[in-house]
Protein backbone atom coordinates (compact mmCIF):
# COMPACT_ATOMS: atom_id res chain seq x y z
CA UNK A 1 114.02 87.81 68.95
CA UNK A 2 114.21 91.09 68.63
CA UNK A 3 117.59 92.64 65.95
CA UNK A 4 117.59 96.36 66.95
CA UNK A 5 119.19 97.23 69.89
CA UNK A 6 116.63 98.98 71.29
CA UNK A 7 114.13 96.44 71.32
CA UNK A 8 116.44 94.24 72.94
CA UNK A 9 116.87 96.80 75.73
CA UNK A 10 113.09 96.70 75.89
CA UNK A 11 112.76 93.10 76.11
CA UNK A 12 115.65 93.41 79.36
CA UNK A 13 113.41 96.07 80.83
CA UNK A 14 110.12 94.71 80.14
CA UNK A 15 111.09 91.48 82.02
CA UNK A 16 112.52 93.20 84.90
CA UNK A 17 109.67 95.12 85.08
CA UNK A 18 107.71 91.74 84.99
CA UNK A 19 109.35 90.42 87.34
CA UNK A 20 109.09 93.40 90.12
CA UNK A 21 104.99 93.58 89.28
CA UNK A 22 104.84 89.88 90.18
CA UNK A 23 106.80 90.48 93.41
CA UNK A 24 103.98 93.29 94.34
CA UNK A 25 100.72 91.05 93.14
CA UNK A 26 101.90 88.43 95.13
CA UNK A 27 102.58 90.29 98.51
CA UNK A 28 99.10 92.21 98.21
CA UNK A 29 97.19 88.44 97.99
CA UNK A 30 99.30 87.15 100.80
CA UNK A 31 98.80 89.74 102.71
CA UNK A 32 94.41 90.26 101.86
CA UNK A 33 94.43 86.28 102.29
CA UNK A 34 95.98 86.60 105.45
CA UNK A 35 93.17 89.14 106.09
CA UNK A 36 90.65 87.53 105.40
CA UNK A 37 92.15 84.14 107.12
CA UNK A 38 92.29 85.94 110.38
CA UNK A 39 90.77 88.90 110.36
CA UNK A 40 92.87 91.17 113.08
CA UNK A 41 93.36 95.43 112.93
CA UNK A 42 97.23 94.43 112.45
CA UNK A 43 95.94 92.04 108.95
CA UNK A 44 94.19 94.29 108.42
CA UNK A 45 96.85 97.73 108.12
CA UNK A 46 98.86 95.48 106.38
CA UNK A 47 96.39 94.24 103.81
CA UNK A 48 95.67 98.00 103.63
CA UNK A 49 99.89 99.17 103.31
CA UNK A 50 100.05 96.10 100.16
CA UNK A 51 97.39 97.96 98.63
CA UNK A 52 98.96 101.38 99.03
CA UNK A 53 102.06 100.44 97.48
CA UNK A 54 100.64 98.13 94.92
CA UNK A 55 98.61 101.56 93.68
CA UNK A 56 102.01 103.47 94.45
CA UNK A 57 104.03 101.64 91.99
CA UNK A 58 101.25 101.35 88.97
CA UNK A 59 100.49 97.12 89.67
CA UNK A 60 96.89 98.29 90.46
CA UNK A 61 94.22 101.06 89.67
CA UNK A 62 93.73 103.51 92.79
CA UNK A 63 90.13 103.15 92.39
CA UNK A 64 90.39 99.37 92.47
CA UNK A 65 92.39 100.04 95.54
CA UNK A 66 89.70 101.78 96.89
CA UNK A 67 87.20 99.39 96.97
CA UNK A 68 89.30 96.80 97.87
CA UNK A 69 90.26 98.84 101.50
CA UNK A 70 86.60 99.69 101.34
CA UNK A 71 85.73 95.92 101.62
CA UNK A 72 88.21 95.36 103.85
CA UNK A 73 86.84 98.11 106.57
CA UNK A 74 84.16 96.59 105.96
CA UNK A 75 84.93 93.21 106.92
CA UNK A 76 86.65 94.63 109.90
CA UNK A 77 84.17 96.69 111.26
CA UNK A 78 81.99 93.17 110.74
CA UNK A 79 84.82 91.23 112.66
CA UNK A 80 84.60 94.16 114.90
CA UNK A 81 88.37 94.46 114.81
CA UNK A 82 88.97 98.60 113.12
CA UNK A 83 92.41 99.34 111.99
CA UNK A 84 94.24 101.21 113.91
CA UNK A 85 93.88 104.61 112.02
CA UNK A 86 97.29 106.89 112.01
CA UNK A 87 96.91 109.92 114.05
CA UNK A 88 99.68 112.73 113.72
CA UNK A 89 100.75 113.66 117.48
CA UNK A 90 100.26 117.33 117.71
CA UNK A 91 103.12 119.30 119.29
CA UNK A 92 102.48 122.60 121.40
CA UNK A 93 104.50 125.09 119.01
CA UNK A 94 107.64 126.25 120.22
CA UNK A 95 108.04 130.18 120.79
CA UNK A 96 111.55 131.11 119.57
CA UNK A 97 112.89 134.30 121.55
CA UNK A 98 113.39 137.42 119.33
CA UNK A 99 116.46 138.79 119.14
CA UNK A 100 116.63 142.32 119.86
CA UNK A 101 118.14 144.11 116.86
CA UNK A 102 120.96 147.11 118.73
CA UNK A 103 119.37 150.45 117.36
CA UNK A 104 121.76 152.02 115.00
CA UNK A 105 123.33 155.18 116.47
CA UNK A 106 123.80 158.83 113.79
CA UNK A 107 126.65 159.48 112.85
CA UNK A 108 127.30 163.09 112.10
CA UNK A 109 129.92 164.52 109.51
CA UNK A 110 131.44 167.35 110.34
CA UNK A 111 132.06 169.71 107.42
């Protein structure tokens, strides 16, 4: 057990930390072995989002991550069921009317 109090703050946050990694390496193999149990597009964007996040929050390398969505398309494409890929709606750009700016009118000083 750890005397300075600064080690025991890193003992708090090390277990906390412990605990949230845990939390994120057992969603991503829930959601891969749901995958791979039934293999779906909706498993697999899921499987895919676990991944993401797992990589977002430092549980897993991204490379690692990589591969493991690689596989996964792979599988997929094998299964014949793609996942749904996100496409950004493109909106036809709004014109804004210009406001006409009054012209500014001379004045003359009379000396």
């Amino acid at each position: 057990m750890p005397i300075i109090k600064s080690a025991k703050k890193r003992v708090r946050v090390a277990s906390k930390a412990a605990i949230r990694n845990s939390k994120t390496k057992r969603s991503l193999r829930t959601a891969i072995k749901a995958f791979h149990a039934n293999i779906t597009a909706k498993n697999a964007d899921s499987a895919q989002s676990a991944l993401d996040i797992a990589v977002k929050k430092g549980v897993i390398h991204k490379n690692k991550a990589a591969r493991k969505k690689k596989q996964l398309a792979a599988k997929a494409k094998q299964a014949k069921a793609t996942p749904a890929k996100k496409t950004a709606v493109k909106k036809a750009p709004v014109k804004k009317p210009t406001a006409k700016k009054p012209v500014a009118k001379k004045t003359t000083t009379k000396k």
